[in-house]
C-alpha atoms as a PDB file:
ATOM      1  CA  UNK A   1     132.230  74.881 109.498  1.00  0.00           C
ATOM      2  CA  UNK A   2     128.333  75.594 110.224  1.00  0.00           C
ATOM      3  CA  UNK A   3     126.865  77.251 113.015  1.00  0.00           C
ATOM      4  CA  UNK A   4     122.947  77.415 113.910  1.00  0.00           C
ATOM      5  CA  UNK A   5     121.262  78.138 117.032  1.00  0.00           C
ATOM      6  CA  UNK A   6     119.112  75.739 118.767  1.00  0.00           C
ATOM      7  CA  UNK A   7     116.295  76.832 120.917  1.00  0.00           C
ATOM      8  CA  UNK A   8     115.830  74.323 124.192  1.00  0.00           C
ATOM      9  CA  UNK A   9     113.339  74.972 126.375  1.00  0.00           C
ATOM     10  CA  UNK A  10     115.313  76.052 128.991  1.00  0.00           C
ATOM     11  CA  UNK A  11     117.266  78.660 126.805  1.00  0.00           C
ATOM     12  CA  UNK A  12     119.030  78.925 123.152  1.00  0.00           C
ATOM     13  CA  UNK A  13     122.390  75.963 122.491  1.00  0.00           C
ATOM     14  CA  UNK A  14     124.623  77.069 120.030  1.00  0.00           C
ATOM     15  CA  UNK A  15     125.877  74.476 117.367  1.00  0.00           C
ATOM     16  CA  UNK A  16     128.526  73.809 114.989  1.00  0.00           C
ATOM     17  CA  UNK A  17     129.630  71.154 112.486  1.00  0.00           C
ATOM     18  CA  UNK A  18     131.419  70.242 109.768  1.00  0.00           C
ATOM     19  CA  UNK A  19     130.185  68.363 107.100  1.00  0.00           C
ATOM     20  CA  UNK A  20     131.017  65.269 109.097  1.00  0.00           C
ATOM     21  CA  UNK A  21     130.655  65.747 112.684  1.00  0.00           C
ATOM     22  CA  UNK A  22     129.103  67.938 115.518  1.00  0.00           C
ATOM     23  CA  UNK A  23     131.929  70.243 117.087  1.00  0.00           C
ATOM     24  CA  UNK A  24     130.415  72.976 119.385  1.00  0.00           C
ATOM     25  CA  UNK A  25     127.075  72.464 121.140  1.00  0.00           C
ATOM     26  CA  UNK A  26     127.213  75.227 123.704  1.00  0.00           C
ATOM     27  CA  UNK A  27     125.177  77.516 125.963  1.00  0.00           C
ATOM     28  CA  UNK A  28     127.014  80.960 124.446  1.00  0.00           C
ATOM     29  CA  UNK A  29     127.081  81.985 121.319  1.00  0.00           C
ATOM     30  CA  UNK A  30     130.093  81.040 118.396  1.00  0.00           C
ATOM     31  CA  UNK A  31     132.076  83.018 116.973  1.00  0.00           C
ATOM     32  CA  UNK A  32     133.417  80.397 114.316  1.00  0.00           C
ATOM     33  CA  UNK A  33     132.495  78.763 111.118  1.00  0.00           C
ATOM     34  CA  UNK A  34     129.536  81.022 109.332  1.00  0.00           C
ATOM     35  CA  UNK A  35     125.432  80.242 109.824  1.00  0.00           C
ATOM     36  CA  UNK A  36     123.820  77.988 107.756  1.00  0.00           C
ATOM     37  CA  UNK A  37     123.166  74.499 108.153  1.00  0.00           C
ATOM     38  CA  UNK A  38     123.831  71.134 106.968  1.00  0.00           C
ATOM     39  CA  UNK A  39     123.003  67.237 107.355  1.00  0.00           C
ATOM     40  CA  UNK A  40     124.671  67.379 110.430  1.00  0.00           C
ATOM     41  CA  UNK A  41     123.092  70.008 112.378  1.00  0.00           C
ATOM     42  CA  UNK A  42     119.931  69.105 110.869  1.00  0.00           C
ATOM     43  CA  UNK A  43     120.262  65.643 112.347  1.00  0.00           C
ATOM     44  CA  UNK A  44     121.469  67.155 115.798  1.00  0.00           C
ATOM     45  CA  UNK A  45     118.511  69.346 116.208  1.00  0.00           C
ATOM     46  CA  UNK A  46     116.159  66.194 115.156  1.00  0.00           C
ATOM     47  CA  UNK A  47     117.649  64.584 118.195  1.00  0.00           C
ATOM     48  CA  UNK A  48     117.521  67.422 120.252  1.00  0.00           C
ATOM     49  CA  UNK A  49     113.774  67.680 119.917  1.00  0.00           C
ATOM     50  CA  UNK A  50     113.649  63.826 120.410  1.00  0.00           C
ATOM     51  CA  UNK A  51     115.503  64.589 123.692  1.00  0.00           C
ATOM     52  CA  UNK A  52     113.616  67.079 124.554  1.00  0.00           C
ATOM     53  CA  UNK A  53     110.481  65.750 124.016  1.00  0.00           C
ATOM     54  CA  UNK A  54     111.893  62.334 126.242  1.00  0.00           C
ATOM     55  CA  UNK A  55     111.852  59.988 122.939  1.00  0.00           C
ATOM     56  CA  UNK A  56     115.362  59.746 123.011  1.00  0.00           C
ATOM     57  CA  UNK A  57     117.656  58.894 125.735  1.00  0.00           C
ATOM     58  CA  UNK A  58     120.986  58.511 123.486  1.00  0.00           C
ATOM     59  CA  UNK A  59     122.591  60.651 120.605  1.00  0.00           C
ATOM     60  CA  UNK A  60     124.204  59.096 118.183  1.00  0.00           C
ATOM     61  CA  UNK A  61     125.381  62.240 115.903  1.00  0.00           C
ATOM     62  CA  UNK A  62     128.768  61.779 114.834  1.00  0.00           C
ATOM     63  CA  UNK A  63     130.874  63.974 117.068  1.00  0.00           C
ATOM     64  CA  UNK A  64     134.455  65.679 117.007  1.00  0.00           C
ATOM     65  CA  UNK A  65     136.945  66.142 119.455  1.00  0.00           C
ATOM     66  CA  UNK A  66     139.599  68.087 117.619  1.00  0.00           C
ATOM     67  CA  UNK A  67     141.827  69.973 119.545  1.00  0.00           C
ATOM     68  CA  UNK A  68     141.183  67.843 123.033  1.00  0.00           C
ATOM     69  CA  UNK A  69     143.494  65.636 124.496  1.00  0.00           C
ATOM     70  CA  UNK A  70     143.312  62.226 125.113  1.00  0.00           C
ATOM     71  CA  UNK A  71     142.691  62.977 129.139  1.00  0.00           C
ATOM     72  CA  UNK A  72     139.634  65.227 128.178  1.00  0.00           C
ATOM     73  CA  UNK A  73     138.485  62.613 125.728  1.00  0.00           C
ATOM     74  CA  UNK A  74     138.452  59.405 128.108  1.00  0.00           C
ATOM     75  CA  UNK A  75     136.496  62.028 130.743  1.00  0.00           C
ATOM     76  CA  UNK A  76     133.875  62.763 128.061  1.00  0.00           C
ATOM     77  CA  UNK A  77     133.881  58.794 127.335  1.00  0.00           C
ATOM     78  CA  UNK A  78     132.681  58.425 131.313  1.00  0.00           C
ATOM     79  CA  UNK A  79     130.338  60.995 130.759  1.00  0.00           C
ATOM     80  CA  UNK A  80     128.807  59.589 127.629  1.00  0.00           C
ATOM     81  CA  UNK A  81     128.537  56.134 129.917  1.00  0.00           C
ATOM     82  CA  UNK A  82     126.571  57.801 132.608  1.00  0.00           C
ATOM     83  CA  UNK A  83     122.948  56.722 132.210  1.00  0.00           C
ATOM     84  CA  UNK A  84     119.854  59.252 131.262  1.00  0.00           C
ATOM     85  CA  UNK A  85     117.993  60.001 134.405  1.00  0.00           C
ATOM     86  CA  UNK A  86     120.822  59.581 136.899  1.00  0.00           C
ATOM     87  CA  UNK A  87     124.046  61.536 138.146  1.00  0.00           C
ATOM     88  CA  UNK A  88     127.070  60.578 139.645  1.00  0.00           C
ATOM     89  CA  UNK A  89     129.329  62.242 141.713  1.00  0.00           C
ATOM     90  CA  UNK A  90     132.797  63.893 140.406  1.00  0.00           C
ATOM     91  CA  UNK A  91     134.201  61.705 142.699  1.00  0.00           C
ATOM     92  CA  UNK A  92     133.164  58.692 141.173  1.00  0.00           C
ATOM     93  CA  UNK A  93     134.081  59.737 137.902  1.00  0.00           C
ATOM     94  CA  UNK A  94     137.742  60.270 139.129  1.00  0.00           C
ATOM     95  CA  UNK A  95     136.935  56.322 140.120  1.00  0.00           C
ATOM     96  CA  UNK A  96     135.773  55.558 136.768  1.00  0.00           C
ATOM     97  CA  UNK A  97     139.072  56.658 135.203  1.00  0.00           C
ATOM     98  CA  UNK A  98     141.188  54.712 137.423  1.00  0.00           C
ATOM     99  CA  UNK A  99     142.238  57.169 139.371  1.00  0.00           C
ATOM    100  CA  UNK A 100     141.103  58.901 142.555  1.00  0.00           C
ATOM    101  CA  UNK A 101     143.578  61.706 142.611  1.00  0.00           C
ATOM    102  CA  UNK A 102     141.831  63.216 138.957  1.00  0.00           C
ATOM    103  CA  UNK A 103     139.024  64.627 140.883  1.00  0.00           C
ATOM    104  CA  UNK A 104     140.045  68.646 139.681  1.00  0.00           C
ATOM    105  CA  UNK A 105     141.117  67.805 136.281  1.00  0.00           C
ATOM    106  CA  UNK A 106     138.342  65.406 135.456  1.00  0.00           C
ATOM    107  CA  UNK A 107     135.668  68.399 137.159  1.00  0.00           C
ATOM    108  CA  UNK A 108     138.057  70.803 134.986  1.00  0.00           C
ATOM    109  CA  UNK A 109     137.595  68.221 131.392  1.00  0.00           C
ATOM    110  CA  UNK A 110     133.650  68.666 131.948  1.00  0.00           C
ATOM    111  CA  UNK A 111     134.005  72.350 132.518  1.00  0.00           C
ATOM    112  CA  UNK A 112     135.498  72.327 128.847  1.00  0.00           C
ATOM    113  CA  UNK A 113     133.350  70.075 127.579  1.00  0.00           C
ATOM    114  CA  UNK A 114     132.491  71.511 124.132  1.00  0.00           C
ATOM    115  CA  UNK A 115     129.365  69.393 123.446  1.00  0.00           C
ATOM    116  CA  UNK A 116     127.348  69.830 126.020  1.00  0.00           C
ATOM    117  CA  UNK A 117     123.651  67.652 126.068  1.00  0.00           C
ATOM    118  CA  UNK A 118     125.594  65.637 123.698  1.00  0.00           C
ATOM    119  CA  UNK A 119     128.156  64.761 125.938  1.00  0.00           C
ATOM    120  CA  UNK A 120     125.989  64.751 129.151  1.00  0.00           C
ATOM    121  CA  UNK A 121     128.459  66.934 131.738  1.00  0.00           C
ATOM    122  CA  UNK A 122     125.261  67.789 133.624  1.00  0.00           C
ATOM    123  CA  UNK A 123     124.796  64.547 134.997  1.00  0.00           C
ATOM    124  CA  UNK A 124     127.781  65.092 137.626  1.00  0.00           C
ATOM    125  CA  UNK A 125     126.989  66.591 140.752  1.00  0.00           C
ATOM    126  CA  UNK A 126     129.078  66.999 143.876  1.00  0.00           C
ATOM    127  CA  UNK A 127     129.421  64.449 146.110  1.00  0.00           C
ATOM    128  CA  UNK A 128     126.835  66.059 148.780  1.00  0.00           C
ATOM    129  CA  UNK A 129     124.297  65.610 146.265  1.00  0.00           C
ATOM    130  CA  UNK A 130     124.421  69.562 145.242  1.00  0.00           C
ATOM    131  CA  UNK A 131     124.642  70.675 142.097  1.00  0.00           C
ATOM    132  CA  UNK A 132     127.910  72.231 141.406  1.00  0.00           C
ATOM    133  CA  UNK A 133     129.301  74.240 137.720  1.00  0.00           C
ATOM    134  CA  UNK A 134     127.859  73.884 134.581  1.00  0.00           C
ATOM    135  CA  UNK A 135     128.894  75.955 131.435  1.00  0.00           C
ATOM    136  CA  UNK A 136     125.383  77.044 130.795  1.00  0.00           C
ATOM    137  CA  UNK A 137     124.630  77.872 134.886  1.00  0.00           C
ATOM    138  CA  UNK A 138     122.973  75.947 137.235  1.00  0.00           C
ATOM    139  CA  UNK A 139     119.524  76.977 135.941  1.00  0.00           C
ATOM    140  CA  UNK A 140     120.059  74.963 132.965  1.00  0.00           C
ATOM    141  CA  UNK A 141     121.788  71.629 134.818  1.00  0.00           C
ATOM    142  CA  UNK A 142     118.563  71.531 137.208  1.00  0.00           C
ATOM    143  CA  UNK A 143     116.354  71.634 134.816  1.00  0.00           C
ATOM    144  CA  UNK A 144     117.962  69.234 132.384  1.00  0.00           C
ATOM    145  CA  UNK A 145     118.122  66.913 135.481  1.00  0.00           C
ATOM    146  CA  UNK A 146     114.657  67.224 136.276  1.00  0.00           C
ATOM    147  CA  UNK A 147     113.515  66.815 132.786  1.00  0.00           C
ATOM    148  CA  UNK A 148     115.401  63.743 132.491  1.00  0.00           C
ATOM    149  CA  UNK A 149     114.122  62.083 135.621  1.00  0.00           C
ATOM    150  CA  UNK A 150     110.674  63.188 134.583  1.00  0.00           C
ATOM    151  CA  UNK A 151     110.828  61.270 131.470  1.00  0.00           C
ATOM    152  CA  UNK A 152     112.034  57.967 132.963  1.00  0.00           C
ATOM    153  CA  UNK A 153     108.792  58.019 135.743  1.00  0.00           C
ATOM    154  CA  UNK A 154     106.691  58.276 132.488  1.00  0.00           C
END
């Protein structure tokens, strides 16, 4: 495993992969794998600076869920389904997996979502329209939000 350090505008995104897939893409610093990079992070900063610069809407760098279980992975599935430019409320993504009674451990899957951007946990807000936890503080979330809804009134 590679690790490299991405630097967003709106502060530095730590990333890791192995030869095949994206693992980490997180707002502290990694303490696994060794720095360097490869074809993978290569191609996840590309995006990145597609995504930041509002050319791309979508990632489509291989990613890896090892060590999640299958709960966690149909939350980040919702998440990857919510479209750029628009939230939803943790609420409805308790709805979207069947099951209104998920609310906490579908707001605690995003909390440990481990591929963050890439995985788009900052589009869910609480259902009073506030913006509510994010791994990399709420600093980051509004300004990812704003950025995105900047780019679609382009």
């Amino acid at each position: 495993m590679l690790r490299t350090v991405y630097d967003a505008p709106c502060g530095k995104l730590y990333l890791a992969a192995t030869e095949d897939a994206l693992c980490r893409a997180c707002w502290h610093p990694l303490d696994i794998g060794k720095e360097g990079t490869n074809d993978v992070l290569d191609e996840a900063r590309r995006q990145l600076d597609e995504y930041f610069s509002g050319a791309r809407r979508e990632f489509d760098v291989p990613l890896c869920h090892a060590g999640s279980t299958a709960f966690q992975q149909r939350v980040w599935q919702v998440l990857k389904g919510i479209p750029y430019g628009t939230t939803i409320s943790y609420k409805a993504e308790a709805d979207m997996l069947g099951d209104n009674k998920v609310i906490r451990a579908a707001a605690h899957a995003n909390a440990l979502n481990p591929l963050c951007i890439f995985v788009p946990c900052h589009r869910v807000i609480g259902s009073n329209g506030r913006l509510t936890g994010y791994s990399g503080g709420l600093d980051k979330k509004r300004f990812l939000l704003e950025m995105e809804k900047a780019h679609i009134s382009l």
